[in-house]
Structure formats: structure tokens, C-alpha cells
Protein backbone atom coordinates (compact mmCIF):
# COMPACT_ATOMS: atom_id res chain seq x y z
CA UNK A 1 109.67 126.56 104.42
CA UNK A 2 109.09 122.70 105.13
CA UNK A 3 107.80 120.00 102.69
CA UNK A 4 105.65 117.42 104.13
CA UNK A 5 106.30 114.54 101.06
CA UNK A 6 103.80 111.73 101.17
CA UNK A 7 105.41 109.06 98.82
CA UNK A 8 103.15 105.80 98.06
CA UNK A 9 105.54 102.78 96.61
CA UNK A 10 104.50 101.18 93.42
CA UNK A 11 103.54 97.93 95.82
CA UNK A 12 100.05 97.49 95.88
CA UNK A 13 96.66 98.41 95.00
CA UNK A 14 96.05 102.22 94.64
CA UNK A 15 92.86 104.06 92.91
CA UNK A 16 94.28 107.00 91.17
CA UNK A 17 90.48 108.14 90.09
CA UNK A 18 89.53 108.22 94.19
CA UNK A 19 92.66 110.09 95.02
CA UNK A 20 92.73 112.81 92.68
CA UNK A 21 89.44 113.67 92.85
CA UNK A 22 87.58 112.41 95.92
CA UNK A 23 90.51 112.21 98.86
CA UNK A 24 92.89 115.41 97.85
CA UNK A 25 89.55 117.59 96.85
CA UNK A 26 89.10 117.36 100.75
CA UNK A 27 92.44 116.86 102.14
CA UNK A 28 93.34 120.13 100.15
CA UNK A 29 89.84 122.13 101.37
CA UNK A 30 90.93 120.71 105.01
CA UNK A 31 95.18 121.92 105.10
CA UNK A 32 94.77 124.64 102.97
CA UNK A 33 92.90 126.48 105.74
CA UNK A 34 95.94 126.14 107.86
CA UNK A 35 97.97 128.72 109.00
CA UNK A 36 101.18 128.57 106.88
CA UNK A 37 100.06 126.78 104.38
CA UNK A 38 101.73 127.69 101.03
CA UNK A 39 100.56 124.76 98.41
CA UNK A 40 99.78 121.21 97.49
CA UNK A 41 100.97 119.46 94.82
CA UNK A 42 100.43 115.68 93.17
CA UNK A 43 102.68 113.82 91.15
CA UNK A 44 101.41 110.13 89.19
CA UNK A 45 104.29 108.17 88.65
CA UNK A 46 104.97 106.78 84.86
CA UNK A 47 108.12 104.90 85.21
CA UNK A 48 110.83 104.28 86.41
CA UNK A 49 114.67 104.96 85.50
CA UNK A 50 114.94 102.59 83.18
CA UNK A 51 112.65 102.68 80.11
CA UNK A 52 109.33 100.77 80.20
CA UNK A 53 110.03 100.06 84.24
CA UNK A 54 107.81 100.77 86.74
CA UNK A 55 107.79 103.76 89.09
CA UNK A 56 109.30 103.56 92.38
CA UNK A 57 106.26 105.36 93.48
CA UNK A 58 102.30 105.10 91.90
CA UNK A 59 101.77 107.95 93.26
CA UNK A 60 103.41 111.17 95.47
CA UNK A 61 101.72 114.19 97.39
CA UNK A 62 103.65 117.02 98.57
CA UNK A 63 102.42 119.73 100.74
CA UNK A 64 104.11 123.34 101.21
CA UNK A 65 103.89 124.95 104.73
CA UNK A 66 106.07 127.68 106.71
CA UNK A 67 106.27 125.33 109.29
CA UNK A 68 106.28 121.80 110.63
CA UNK A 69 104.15 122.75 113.39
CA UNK A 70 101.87 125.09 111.07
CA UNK A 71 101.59 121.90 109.09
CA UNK A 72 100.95 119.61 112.23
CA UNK A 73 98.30 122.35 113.45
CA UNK A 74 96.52 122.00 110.57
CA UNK A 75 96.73 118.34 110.00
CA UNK A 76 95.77 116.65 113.22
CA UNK A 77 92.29 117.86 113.92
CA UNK A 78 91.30 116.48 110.24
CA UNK A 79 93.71 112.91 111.16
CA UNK A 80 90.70 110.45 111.73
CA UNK A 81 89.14 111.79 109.04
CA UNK A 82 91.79 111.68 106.15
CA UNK A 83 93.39 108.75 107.71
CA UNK A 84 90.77 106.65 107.71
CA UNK A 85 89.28 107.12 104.30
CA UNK A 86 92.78 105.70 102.85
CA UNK A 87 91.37 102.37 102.50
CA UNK A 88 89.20 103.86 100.07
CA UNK A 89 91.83 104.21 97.52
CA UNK A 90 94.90 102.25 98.74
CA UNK A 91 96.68 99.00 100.88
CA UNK A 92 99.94 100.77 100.91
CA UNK A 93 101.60 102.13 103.57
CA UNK A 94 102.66 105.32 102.84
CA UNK A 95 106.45 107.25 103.02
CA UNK A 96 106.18 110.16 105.12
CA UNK A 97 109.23 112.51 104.87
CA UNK A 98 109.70 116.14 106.50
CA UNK A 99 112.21 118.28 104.58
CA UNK A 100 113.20 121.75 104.87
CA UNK A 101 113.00 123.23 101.18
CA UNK A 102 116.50 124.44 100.11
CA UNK A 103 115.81 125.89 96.81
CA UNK A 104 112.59 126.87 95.30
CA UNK A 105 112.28 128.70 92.20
């Protein structure tokens, strides 16, 4: 099993309220159809490691598939689309990372 981890830095402006419930409503509805798709989940950051700091990331999206290419198969033909409405909620460039999961419980 892969994790495709889309990590958004705490650097500039991002609309939690958009995300959550206008851009993964149809990013989910879009992958989730995929073959090999397993789950989705979102994390909000709160702070960081030292108290009352700010998180390393605003925000964090991680997506369960069998596959990378299962995850590339379903991801592409929806690109332009989910792609381009990121303006909508943020100017930062997101972290993508690919990792195979190691332990899941």
C-alpha cells in the first residue's frame, strides 16, 4: 500500500472552510472511484512542537491507494480540474511525498 501525502507549509494564505468542504468533497468523489483506492484522510495543523508555535503545516491530505500507478490512474484525468481550483483556497505550493506504508494498524 502507498501513501500519496499532500503537505501544505504554514507559509501563506490557505482557506480551511473551501478545503474541507468545497475542494476535498470533490477531490474525494473524483479518487475514490479509482481502482485501488483505500481512503482519504485530512489533518488541520494546531501547532507546532513547541507550545503556542505554529504548525509546520496549516494543513495535510493523505490519500491511501494499493498502488502508485492505481493512484496516478485515478488522479490525472481529474488534474486540470483539481489543480486548477487551488487558487480558490491557497498561494502555497504544496509538498507532495510518495511513501510506501510500513505499518498500519
Amino acid at each position: 500500500m502507498i501513501k500519496i501525502s499532500i503537505l501544505y507549509p504554514n507559509t501563506g494564505r490557505f482557506d480551511m472552510d473551501y478545503y474541507l468542504n468545497t475542494h476535498m468533497p470533490r477531490s474525494i468523489a473524483l479518487l475514490s472511484a479509482g481502482k485501488g483506492y483505500r481512503s482519504v484522510s485530512v489533518e488541520c495543523g494546531l501547532g507546532g512542537a513547541a507550545p503556542g508555535s505554529p504548525p509546520a503545516h496549516v494543513a495535510m491530505c493523505h490519500y491511501l491507494f494499493d498502488t502508485a500507478d492505481d493512484f496516478m490512474a485515478a488522479f490525472m484525468p481529474h488534474a486540470a480540474e483539481l489543480q486548477g481550483d487551488m487558487p480558490n483556497y491557497t498561494d502555497i505550493a504544496p509538498v507532495i511525498q510518495v511513501s510506501a506504508v510500513a505499518i498500519s494498524r
